[in-house]
PDB file of N, CA and C in Angstrom:
ATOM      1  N   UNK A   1     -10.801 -33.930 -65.278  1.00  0.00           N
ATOM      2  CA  UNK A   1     -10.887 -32.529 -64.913  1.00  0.00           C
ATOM      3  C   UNK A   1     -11.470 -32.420 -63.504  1.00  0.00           C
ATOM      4  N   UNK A   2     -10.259 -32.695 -62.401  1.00  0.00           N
ATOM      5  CA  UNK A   2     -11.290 -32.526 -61.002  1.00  0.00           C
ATOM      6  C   UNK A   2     -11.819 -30.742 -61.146  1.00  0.00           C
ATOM      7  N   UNK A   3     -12.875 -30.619 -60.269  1.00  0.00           N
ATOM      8  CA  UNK A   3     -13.681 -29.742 -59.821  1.00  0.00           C
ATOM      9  C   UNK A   3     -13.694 -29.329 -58.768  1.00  0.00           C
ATOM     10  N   UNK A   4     -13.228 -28.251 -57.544  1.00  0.00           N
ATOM     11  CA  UNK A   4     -13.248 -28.490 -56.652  1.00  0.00           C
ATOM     12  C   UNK A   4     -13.853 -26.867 -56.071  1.00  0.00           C
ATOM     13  N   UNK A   5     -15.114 -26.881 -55.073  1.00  0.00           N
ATOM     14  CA  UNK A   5     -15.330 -26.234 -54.291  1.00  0.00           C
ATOM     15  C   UNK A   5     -15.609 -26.200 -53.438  1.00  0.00           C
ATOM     16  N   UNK A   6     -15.743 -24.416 -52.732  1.00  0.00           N
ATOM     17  CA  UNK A   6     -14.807 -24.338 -51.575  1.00  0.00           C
ATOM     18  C   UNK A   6     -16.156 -23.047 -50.896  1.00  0.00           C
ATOM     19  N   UNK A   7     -16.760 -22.996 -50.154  1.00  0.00           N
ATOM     20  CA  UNK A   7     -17.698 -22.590 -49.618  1.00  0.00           C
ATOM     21  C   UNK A   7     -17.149 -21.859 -47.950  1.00  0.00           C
ATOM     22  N   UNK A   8     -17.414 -20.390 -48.106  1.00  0.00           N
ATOM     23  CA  UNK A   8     -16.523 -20.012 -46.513  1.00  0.00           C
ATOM     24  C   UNK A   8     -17.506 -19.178 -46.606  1.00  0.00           C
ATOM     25  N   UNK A   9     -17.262 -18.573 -45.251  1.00  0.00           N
ATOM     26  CA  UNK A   9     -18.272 -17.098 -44.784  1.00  0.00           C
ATOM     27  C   UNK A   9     -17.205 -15.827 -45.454  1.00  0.00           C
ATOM     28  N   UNK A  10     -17.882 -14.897 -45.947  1.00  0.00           N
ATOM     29  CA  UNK A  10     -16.846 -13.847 -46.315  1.00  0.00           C
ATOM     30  C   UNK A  10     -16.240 -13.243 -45.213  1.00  0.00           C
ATOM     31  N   UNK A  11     -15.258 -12.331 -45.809  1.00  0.00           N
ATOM     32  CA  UNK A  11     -14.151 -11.266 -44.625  1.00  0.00           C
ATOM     33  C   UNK A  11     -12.653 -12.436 -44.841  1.00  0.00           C
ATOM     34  N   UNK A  12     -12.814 -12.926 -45.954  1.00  0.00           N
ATOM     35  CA  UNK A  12     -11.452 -13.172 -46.430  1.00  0.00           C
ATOM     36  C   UNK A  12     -10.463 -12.164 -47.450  1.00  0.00           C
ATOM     37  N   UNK A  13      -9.340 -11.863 -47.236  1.00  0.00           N
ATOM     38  CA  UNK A  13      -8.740 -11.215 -48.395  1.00  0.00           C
ATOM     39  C   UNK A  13      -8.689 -11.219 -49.538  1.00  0.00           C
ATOM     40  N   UNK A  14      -8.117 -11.067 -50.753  1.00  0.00           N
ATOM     41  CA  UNK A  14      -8.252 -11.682 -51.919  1.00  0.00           C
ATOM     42  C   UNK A  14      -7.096 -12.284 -52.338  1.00  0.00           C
ATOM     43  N   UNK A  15      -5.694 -11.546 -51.093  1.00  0.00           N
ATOM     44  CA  UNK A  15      -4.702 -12.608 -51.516  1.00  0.00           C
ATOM     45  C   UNK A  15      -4.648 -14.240 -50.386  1.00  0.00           C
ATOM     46  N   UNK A  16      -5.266 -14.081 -49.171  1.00  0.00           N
ATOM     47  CA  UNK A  16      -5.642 -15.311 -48.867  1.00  0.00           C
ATOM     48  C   UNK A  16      -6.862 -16.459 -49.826  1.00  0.00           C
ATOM     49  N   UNK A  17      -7.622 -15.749 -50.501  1.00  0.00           N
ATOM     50  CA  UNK A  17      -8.065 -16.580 -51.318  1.00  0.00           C
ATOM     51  C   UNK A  17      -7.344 -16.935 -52.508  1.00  0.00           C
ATOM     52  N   UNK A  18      -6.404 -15.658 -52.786  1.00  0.00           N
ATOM     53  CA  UNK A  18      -5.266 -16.296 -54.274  1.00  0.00           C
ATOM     54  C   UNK A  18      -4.461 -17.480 -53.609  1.00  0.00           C
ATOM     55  N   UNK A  19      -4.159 -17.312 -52.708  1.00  0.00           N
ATOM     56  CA  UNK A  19      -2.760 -18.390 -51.973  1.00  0.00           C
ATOM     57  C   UNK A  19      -3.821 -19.924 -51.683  1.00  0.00           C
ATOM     58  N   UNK A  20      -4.998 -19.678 -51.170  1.00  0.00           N
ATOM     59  CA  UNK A  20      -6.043 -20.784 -51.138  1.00  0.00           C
ATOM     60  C   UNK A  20      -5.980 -22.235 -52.647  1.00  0.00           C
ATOM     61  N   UNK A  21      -6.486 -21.005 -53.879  1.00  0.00           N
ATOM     62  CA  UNK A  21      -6.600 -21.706 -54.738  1.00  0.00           C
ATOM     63  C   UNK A  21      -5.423 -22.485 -55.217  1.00  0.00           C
ATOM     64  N   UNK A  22      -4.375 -21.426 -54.798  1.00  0.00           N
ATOM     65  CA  UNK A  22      -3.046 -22.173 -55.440  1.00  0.00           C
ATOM     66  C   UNK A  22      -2.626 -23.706 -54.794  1.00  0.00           C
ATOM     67  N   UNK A  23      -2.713 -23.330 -53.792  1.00  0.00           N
ATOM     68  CA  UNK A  23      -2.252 -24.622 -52.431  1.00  0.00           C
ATOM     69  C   UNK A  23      -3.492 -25.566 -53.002  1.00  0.00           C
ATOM     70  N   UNK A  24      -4.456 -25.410 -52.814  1.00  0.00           N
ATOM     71  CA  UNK A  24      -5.886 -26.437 -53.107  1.00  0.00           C
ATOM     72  C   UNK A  24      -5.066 -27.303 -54.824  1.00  0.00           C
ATOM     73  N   UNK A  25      -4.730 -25.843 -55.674  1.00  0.00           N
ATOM     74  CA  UNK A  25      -4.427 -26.550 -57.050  1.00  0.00           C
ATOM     75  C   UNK A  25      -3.251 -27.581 -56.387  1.00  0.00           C
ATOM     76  N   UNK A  26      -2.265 -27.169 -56.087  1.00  0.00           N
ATOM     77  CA  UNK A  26      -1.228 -28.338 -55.968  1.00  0.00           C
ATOM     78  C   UNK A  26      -1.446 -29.659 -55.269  1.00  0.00           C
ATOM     79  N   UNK A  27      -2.057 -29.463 -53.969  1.00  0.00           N
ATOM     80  CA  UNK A  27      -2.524 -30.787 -53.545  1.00  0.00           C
ATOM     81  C   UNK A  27      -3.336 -31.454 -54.445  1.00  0.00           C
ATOM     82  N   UNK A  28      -4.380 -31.239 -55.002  1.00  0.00           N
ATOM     83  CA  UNK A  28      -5.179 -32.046 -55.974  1.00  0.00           C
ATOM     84  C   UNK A  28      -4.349 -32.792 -57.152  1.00  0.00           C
ATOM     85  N   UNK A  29      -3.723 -31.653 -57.746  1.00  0.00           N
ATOM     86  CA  UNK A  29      -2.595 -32.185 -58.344  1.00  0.00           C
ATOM     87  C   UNK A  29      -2.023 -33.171 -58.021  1.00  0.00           C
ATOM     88  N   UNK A  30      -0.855 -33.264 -57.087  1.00  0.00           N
ATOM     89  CA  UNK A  30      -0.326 -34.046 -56.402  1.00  0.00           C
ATOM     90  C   UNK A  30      -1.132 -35.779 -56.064  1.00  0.00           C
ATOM     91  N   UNK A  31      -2.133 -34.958 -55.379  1.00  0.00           N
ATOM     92  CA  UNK A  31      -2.557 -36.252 -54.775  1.00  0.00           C
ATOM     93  C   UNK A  31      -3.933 -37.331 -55.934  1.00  0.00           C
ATOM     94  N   UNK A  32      -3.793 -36.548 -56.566  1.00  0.00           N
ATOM     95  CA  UNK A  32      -4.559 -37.366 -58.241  1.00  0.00           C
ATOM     96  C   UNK A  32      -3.585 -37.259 -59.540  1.00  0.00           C
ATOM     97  N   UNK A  33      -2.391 -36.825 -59.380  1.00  0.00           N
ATOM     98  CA  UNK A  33      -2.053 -37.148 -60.233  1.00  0.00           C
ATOM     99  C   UNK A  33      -2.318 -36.292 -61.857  1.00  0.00           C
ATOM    100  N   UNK A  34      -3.212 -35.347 -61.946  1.00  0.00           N
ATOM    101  CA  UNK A  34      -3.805 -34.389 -62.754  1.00  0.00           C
ATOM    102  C   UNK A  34      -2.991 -33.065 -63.085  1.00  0.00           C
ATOM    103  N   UNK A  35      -3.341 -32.852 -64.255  1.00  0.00           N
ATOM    104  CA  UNK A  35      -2.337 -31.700 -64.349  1.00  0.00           C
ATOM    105  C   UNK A  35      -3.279 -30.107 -64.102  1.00  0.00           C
ATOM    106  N   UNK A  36      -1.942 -29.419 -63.664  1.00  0.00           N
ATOM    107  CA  UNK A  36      -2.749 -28.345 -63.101  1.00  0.00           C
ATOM    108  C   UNK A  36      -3.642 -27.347 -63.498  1.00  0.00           C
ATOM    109  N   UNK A  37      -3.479 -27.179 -65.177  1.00  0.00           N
ATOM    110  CA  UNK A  37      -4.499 -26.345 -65.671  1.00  0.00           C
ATOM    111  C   UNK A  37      -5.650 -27.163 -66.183  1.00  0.00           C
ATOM    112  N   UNK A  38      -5.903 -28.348 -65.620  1.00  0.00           N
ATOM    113  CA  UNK A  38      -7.036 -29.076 -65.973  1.00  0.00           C
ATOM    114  C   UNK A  38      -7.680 -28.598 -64.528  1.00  0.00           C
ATOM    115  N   UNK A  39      -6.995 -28.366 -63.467  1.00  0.00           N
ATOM    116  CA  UNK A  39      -7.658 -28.095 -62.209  1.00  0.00           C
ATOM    117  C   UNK A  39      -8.952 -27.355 -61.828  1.00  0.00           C
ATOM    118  N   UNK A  40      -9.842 -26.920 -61.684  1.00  0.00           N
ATOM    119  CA  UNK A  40     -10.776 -25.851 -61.550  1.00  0.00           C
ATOM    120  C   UNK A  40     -10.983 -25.772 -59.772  1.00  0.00           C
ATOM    121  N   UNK A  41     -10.961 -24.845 -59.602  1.00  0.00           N
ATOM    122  CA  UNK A  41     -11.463 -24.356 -57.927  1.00  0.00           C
ATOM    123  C   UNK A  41     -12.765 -22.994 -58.128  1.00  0.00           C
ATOM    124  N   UNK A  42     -13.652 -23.585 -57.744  1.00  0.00           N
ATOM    125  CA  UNK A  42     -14.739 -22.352 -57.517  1.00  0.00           C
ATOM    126  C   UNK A  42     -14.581 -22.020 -56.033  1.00  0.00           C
ATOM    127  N   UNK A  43     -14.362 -20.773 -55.439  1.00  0.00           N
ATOM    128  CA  UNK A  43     -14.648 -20.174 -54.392  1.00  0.00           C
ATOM    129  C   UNK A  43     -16.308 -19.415 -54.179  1.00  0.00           C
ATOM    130  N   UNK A  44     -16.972 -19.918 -53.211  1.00  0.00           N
ATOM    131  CA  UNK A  44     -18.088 -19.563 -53.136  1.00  0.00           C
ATOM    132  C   UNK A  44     -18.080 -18.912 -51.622  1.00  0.00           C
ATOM    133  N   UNK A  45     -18.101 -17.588 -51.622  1.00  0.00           N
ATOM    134  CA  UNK A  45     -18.214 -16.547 -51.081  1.00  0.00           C
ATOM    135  C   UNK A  45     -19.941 -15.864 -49.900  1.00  0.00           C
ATOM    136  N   UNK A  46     -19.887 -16.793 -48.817  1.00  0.00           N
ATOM    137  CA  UNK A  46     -21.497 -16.188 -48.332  1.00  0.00           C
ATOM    138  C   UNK A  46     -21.476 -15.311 -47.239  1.00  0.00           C
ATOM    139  N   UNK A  47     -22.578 -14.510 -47.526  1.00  0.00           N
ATOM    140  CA  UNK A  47     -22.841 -13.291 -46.161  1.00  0.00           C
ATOM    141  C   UNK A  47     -23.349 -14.073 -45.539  1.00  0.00           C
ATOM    142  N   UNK A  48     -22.431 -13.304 -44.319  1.00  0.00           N
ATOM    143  CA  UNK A  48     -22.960 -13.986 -43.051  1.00  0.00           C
ATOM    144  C   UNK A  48     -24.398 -14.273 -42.602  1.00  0.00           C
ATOM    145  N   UNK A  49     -25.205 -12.956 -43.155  1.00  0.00           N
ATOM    146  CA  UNK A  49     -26.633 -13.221 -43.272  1.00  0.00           C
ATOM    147  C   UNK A  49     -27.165 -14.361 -43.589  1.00  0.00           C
ATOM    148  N   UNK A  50     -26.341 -15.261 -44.957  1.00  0.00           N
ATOM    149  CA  UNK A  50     -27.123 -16.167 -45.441  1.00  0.00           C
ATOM    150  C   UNK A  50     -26.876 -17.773 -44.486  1.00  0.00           C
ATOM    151  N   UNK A  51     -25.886 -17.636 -43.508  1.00  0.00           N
ATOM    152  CA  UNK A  51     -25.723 -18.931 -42.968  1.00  0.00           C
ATOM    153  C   UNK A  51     -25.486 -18.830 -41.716  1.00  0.00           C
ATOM    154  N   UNK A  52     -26.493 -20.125 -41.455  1.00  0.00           N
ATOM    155  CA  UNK A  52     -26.898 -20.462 -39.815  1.00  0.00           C
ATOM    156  C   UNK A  52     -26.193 -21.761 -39.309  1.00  0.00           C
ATOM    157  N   UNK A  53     -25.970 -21.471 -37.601  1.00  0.00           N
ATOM    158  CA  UNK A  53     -25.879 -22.765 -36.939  1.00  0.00           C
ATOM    159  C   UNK A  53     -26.362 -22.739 -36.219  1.00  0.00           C
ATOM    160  N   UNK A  54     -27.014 -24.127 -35.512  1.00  0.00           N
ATOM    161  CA  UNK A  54     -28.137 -24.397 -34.453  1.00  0.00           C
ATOM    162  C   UNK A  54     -29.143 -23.445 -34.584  1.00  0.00           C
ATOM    163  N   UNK A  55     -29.695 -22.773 -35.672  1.00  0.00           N
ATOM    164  CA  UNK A  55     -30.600 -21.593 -35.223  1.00  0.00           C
ATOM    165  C   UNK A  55     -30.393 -20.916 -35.365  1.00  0.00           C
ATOM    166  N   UNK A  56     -28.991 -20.182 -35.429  1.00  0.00           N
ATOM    167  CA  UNK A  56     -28.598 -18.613 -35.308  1.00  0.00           C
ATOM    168  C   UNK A  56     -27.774 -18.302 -36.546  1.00  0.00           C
ATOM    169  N   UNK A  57     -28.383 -17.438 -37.038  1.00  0.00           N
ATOM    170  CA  UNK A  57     -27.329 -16.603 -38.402  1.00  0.00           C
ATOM    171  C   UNK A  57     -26.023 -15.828 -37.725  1.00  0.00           C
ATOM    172  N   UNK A  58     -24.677 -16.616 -38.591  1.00  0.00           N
ATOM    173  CA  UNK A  58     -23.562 -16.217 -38.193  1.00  0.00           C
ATOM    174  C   UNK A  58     -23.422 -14.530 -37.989  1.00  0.00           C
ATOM    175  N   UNK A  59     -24.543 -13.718 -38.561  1.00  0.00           N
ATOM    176  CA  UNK A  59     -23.923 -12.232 -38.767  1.00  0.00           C
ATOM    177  C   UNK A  59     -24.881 -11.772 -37.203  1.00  0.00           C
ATOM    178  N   UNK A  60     -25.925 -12.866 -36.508  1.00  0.00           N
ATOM    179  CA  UNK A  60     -26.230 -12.672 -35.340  1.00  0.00           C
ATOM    180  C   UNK A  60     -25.769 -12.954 -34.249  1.00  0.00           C
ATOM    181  N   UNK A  61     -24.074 -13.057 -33.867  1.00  0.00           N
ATOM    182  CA  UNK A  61     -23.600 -13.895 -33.220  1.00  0.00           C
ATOM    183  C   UNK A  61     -22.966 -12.143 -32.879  1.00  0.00           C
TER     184      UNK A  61
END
């Protein structure tokens, strides 16, 4: 049962994240060999508030 997540800054759509999981399901598929409703994809969704680079919170940019 692969597991697979997926960690982005929000201000994505919900059909770019439907088309995400799907594409993510088939490659995994594909490339392990697994069948697809064994697949799991968690999308983890963060405000910009909560994540920094070098120092600076992305929603301070």
């Amino acid at each position: 049962m692969p597991i697979v997540t997926i960690k982005f800054l929000e201000g994505r759509s919900d059909e770019q994240k439907k088309a995400l999981v799907a594409d993510v399901t088939e490659s995994v598929s594909k490339n392990l060999a697994a069948p697809k409703e064994n697949i799991h994809v968690i999308l983890e969704e963060m405000k910009k508030t909560d994540y920094g680079v070098g120092g600076i919170r992305k929603s301070d940019i």
